[in-house]
PDB file of N, CA and C in Angstrom:
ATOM      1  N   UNK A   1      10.756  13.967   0.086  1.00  0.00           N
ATOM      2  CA  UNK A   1       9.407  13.642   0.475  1.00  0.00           C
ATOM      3  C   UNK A   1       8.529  13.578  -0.768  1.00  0.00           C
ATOM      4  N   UNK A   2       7.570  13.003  -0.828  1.00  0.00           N
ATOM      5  CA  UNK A   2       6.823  12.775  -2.231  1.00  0.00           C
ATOM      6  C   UNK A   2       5.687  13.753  -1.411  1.00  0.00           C
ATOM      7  N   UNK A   3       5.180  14.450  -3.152  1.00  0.00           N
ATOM      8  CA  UNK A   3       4.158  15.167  -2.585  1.00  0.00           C
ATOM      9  C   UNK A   3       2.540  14.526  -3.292  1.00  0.00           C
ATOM     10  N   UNK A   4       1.708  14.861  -2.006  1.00  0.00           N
ATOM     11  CA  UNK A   4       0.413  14.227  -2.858  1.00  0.00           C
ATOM     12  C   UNK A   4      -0.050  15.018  -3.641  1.00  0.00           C
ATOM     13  N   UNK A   5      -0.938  14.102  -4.138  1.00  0.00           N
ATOM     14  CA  UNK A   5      -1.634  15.010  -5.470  1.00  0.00           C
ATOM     15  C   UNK A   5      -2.802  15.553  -4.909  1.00  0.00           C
ATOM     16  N   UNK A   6      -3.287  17.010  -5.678  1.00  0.00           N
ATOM     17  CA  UNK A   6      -3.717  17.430  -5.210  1.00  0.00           C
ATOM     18  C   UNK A   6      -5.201  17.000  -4.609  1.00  0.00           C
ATOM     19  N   UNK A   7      -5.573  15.548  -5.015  1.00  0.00           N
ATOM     20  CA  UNK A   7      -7.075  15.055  -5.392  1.00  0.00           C
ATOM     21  C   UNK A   7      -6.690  14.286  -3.938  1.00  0.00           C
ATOM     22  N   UNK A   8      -5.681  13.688  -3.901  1.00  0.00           N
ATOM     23  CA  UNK A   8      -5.506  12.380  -2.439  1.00  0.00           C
ATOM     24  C   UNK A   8      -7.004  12.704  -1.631  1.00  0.00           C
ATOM     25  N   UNK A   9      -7.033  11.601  -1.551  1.00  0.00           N
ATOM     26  CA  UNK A   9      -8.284  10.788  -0.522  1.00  0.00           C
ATOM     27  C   UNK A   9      -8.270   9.636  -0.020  1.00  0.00           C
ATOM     28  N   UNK A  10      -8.809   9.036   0.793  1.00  0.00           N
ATOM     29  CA  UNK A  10      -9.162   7.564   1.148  1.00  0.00           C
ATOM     30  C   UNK A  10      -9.940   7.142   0.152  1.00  0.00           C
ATOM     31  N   UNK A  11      -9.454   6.094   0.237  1.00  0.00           N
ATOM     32  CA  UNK A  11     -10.645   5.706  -1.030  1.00  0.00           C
ATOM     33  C   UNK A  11     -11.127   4.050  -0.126  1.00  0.00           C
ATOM     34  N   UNK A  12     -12.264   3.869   0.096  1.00  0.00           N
ATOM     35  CA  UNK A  12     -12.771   2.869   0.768  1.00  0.00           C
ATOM     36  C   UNK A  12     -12.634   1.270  -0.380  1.00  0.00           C
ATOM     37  N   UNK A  13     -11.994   0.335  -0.055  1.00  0.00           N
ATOM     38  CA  UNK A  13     -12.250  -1.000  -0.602  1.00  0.00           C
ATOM     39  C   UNK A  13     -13.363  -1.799  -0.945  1.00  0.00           C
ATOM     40  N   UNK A  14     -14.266  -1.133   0.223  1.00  0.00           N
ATOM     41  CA  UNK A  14     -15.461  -1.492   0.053  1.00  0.00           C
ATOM     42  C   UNK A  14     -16.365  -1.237   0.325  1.00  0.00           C
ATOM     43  N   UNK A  15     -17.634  -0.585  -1.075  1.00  0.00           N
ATOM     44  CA  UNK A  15     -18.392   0.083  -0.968  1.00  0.00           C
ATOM     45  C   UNK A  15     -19.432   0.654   0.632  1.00  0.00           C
ATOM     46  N   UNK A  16     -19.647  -0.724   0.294  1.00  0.00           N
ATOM     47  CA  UNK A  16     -21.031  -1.054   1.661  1.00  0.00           C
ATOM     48  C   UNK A  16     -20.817  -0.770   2.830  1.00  0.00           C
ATOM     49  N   UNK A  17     -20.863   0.726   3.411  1.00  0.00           N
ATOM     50  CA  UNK A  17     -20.374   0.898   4.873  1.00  0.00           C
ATOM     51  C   UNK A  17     -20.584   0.353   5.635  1.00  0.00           C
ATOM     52  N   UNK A  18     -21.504  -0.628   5.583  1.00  0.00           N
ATOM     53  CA  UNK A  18     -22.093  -1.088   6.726  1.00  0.00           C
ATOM     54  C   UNK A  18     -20.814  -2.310   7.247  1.00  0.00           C
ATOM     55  N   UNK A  19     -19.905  -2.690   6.047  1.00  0.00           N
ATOM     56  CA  UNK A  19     -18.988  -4.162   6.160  1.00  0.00           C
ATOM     57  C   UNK A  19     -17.983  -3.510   6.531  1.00  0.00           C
ATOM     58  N   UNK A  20     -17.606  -2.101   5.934  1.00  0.00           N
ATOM     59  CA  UNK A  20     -16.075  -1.483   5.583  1.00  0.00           C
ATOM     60  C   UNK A  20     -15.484  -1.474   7.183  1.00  0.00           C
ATOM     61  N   UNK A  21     -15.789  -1.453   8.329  1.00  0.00           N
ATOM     62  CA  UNK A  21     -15.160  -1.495   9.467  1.00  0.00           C
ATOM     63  C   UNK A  21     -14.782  -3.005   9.511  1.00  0.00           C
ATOM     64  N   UNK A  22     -15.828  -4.342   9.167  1.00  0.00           N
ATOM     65  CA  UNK A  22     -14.985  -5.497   9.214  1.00  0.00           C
ATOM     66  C   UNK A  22     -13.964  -5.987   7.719  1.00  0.00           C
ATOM     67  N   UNK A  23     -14.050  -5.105   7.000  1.00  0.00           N
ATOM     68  CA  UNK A  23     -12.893  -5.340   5.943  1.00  0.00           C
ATOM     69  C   UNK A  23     -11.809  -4.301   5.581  1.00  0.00           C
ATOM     70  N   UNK A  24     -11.469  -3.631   6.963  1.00  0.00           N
ATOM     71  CA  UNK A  24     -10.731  -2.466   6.847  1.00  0.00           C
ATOM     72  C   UNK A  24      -9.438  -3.443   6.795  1.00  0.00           C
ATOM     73  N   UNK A  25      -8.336  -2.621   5.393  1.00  0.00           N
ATOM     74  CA  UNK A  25      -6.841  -3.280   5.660  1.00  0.00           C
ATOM     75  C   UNK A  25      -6.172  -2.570   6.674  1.00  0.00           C
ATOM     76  N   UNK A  26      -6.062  -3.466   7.846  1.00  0.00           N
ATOM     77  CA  UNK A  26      -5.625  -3.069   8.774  1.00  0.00           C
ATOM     78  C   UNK A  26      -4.579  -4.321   9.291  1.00  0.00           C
ATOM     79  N   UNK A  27      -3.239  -4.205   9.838  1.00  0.00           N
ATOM     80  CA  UNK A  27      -2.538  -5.421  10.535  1.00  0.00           C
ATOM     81  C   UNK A  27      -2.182  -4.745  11.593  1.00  0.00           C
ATOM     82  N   UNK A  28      -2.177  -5.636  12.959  1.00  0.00           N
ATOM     83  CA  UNK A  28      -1.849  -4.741  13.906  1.00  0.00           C
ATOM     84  C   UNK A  28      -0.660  -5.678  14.570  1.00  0.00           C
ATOM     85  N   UNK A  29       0.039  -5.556  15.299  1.00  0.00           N
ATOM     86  CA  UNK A  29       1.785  -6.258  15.510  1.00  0.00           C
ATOM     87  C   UNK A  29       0.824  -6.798  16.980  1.00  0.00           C
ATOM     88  N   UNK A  30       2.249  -7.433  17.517  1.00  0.00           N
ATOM     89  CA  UNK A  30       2.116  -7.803  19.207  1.00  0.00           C
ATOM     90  C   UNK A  30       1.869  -6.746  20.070  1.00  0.00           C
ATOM     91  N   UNK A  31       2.315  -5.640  19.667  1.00  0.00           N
ATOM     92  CA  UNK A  31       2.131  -4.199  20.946  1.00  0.00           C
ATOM     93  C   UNK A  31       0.805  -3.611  20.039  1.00  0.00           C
ATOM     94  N   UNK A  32       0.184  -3.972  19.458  1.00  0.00           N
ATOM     95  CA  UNK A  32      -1.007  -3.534  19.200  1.00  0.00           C
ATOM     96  C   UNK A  32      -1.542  -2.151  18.404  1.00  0.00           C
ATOM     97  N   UNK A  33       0.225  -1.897  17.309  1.00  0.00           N
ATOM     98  CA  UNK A  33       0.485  -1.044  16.475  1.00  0.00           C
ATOM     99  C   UNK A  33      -0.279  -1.454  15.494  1.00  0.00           C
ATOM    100  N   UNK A  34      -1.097  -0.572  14.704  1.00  0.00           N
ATOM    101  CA  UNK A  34      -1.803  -0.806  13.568  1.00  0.00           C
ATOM    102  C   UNK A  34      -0.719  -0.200  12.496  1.00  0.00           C
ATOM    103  N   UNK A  35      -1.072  -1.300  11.327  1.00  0.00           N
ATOM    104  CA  UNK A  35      -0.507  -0.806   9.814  1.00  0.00           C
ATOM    105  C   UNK A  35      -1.489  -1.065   9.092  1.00  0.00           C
ATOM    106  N   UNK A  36      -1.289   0.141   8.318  1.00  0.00           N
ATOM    107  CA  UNK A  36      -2.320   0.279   7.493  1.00  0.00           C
ATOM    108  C   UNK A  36      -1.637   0.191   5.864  1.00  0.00           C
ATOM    109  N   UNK A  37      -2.664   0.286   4.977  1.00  0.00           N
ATOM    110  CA  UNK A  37      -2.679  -0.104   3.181  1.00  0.00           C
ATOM    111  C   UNK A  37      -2.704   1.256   2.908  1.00  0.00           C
ATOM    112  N   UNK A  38      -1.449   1.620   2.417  1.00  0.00           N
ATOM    113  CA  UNK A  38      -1.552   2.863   1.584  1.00  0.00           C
ATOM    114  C   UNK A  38      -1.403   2.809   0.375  1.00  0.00           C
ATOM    115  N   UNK A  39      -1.632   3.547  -0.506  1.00  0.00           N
ATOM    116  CA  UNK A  39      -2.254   3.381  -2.482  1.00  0.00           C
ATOM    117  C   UNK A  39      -0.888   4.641  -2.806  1.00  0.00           C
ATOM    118  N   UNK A  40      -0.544   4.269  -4.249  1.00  0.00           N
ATOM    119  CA  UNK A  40       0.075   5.198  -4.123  1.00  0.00           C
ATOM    120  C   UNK A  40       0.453   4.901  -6.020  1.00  0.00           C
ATOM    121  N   UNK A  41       0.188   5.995  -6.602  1.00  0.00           N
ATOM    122  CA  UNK A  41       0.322   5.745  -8.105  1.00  0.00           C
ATOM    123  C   UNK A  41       1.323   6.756  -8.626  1.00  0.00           C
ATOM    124  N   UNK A  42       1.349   6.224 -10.079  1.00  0.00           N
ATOM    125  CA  UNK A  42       2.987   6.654 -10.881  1.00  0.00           C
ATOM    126  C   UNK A  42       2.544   6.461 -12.362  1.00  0.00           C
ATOM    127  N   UNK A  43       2.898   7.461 -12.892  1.00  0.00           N
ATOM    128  CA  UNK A  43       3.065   7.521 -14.516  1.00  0.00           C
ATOM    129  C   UNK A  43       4.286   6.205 -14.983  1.00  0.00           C
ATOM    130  N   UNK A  44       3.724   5.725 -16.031  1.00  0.00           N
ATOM    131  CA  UNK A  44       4.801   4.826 -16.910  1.00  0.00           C
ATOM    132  C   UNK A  44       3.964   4.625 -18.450  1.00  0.00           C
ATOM    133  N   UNK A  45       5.024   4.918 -19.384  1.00  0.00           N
ATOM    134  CA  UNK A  45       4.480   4.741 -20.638  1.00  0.00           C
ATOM    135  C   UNK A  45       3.506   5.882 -20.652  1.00  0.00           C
ATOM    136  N   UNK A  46       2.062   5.557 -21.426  1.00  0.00           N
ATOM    137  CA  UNK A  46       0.837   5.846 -21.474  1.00  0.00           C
ATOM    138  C   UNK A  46      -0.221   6.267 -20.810  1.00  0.00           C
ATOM    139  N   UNK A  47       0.000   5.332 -19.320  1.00  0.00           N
ATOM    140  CA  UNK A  47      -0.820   5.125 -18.370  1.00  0.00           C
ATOM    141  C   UNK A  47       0.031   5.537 -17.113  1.00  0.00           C
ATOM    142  N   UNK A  48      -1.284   5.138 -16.205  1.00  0.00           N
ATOM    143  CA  UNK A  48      -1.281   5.422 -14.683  1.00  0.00           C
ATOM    144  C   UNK A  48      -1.236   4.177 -14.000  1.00  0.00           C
ATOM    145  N   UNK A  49      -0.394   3.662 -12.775  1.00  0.00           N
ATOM    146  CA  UNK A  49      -0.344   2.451 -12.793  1.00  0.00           C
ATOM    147  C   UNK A  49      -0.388   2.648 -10.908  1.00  0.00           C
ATOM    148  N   UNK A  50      -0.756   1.989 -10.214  1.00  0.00           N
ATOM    149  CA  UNK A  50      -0.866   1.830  -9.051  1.00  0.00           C
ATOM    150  C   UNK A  50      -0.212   0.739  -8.180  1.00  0.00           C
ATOM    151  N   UNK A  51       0.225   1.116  -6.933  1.00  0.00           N
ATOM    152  CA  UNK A  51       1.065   0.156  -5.928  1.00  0.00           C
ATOM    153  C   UNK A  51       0.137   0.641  -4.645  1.00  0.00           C
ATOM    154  N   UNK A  52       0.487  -0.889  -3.818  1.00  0.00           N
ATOM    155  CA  UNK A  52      -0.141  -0.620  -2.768  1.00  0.00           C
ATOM    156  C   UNK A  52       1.093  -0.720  -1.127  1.00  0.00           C
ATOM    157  N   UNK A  53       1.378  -0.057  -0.346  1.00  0.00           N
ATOM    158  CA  UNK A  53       2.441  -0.392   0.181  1.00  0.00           C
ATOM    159  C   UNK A  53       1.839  -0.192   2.006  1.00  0.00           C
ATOM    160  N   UNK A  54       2.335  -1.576   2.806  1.00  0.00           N
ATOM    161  CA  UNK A  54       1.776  -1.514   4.019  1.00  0.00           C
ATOM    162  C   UNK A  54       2.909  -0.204   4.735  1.00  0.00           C
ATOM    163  N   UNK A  55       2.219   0.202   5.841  1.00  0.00           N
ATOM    164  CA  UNK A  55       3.164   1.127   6.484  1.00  0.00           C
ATOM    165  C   UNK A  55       2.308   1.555   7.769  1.00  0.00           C
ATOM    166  N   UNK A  56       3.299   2.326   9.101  1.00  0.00           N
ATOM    167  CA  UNK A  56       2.664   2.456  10.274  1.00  0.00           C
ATOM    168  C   UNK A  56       2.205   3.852  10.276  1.00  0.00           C
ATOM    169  N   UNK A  57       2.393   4.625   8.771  1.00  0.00           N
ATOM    170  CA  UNK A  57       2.044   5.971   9.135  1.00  0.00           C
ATOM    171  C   UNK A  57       1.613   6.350   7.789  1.00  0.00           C
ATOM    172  N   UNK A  58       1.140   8.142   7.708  1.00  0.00           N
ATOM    173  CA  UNK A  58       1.901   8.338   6.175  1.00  0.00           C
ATOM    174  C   UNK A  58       3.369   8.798   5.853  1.00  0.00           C
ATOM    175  N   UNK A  59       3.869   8.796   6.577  1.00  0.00           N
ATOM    176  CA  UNK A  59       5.044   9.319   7.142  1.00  0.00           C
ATOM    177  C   UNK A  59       6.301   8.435   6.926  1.00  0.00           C
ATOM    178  N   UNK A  60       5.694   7.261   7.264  1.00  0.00           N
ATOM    179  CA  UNK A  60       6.504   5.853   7.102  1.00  0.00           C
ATOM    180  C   UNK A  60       5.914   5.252   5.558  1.00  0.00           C
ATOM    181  N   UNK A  61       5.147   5.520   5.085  1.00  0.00           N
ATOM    182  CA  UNK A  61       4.692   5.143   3.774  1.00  0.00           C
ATOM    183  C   UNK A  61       5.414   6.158   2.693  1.00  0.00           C
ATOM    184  N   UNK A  62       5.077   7.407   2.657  1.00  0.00           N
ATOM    185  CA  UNK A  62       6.786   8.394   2.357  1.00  0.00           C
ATOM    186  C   UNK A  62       7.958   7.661   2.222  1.00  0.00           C
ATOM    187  N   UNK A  63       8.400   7.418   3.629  1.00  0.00           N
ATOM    188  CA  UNK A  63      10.031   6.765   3.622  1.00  0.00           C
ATOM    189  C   UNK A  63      10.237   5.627   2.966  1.00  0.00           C
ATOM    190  N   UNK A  64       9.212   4.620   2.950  1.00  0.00           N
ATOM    191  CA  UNK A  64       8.637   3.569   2.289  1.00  0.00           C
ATOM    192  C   UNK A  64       8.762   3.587   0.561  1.00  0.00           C
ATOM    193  N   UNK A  65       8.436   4.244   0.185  1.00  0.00           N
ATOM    194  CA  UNK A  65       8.577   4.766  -0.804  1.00  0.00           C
ATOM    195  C   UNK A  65       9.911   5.740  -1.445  1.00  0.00           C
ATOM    196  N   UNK A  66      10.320   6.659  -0.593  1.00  0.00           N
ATOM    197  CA  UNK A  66      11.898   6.757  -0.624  1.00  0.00           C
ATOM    198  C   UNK A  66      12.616   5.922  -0.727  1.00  0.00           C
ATOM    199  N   UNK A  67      12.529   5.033   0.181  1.00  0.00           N
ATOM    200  CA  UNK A  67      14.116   3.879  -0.062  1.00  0.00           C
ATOM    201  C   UNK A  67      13.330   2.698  -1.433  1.00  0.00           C
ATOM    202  N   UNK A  68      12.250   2.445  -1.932  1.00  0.00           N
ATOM    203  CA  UNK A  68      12.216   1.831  -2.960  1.00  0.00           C
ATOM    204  C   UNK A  68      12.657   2.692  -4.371  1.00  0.00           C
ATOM    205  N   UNK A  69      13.162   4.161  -4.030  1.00  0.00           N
ATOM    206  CA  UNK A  69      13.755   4.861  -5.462  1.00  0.00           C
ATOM    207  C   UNK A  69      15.158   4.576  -5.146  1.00  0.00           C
ATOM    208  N   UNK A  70      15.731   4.451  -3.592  1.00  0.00           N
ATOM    209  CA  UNK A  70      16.986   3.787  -4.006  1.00  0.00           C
ATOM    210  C   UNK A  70      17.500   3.023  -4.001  1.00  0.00           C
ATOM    211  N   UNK A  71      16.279   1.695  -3.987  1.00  0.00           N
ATOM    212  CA  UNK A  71      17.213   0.631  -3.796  1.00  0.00           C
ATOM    213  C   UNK A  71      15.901  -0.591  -4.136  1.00  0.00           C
ATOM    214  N   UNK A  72      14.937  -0.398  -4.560  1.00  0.00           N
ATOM    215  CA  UNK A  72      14.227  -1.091  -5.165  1.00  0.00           C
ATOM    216  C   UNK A  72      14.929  -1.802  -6.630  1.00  0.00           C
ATOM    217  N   UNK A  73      14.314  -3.676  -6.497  1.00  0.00           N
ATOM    218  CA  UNK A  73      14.916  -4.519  -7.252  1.00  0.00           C
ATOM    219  C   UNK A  73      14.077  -5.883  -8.349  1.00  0.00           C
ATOM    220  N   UNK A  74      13.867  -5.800  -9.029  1.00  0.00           N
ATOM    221  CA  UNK A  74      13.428  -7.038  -9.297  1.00  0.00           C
ATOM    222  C   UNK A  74      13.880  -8.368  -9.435  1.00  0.00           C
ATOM    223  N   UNK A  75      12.663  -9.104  -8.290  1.00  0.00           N
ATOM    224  CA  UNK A  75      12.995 -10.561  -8.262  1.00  0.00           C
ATOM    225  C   UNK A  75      12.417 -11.378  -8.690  1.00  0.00           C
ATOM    226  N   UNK A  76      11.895 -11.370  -9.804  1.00  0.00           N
ATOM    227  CA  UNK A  76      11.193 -12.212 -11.069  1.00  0.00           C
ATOM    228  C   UNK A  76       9.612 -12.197 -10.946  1.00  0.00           C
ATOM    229  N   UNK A  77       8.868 -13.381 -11.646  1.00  0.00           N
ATOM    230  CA  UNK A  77       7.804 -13.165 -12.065  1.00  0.00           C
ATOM    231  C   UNK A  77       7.261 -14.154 -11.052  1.00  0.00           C
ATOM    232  N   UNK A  78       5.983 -13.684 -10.449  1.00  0.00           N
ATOM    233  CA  UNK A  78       4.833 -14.756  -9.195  1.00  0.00           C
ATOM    234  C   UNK A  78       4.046 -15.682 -10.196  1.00  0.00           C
ATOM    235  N   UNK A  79       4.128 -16.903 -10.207  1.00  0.00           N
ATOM    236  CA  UNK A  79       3.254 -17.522 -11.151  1.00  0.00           C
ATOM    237  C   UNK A  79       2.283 -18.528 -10.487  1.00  0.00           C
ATOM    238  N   UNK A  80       2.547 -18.801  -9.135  1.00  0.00           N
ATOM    239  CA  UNK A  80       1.605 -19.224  -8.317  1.00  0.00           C
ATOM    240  C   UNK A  80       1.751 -18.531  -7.129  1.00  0.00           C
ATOM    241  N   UNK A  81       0.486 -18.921  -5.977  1.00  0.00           N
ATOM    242  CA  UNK A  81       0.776 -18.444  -4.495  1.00  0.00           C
ATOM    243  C   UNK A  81      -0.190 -19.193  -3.964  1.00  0.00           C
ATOM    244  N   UNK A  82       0.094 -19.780  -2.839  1.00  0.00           N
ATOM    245  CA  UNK A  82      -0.784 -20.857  -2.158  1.00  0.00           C
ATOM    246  C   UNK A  82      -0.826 -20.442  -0.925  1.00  0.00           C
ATOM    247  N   UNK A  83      -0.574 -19.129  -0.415  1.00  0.00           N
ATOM    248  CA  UNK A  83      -1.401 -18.585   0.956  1.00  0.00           C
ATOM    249  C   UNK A  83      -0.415 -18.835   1.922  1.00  0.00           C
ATOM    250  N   UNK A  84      -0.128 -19.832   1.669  1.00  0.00           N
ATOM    251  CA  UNK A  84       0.832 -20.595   2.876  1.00  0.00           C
ATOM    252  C   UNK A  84       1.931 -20.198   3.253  1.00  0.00           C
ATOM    253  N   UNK A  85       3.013 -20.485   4.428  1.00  0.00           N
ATOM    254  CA  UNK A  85       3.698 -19.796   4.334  1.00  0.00           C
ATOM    255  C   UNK A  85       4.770 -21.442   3.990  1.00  0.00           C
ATOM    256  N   UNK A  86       5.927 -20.944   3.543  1.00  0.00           N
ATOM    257  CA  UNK A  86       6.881 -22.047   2.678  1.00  0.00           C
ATOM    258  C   UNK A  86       8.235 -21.982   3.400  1.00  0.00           C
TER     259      UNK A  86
END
């Protein structure tokens, strides 16, 4: 299990409360399961570097994060993205 640090918080995307309910990262499926944007950072080199990973829990964002230490891969470099799906 990864443990949080001791500071973990929400941290809002966007300032202006008044919007943050219509710009919450939120996806919700056909049965009307919400997934949510979880943050989640790591030492490399020098610095502190941050990932963002969707998941239905924190629980599932954990496991989420477990199976990318064993089996996470790289598949090259994004040099465009056009939204679309291809």
């Amino acid at each position: 299990m990864i443990e949080p640090c001791d500071n973990a918080r929400v941290v809002p995307l966007v300032r202006n409360r008044a919007l943050r309910r219509l710009a919450q990262p939120v996806l919700v499926d056909e049965e009307g399961r919400m997934m949510m944007l979880y943050a989640f950072r790591y030492r490399h080199a020098d610095g502190t570097w941050g990932l963002n990973v969707w998941a239905w829990s924190m629980e599932d964002a954990e496991q989420r994060i477990e199976a990318m230490k064993r089996s996470l891969s790289l598949d090259g470099v994004i040099v465009a993205g056009s939204g679309a799906d291809e």
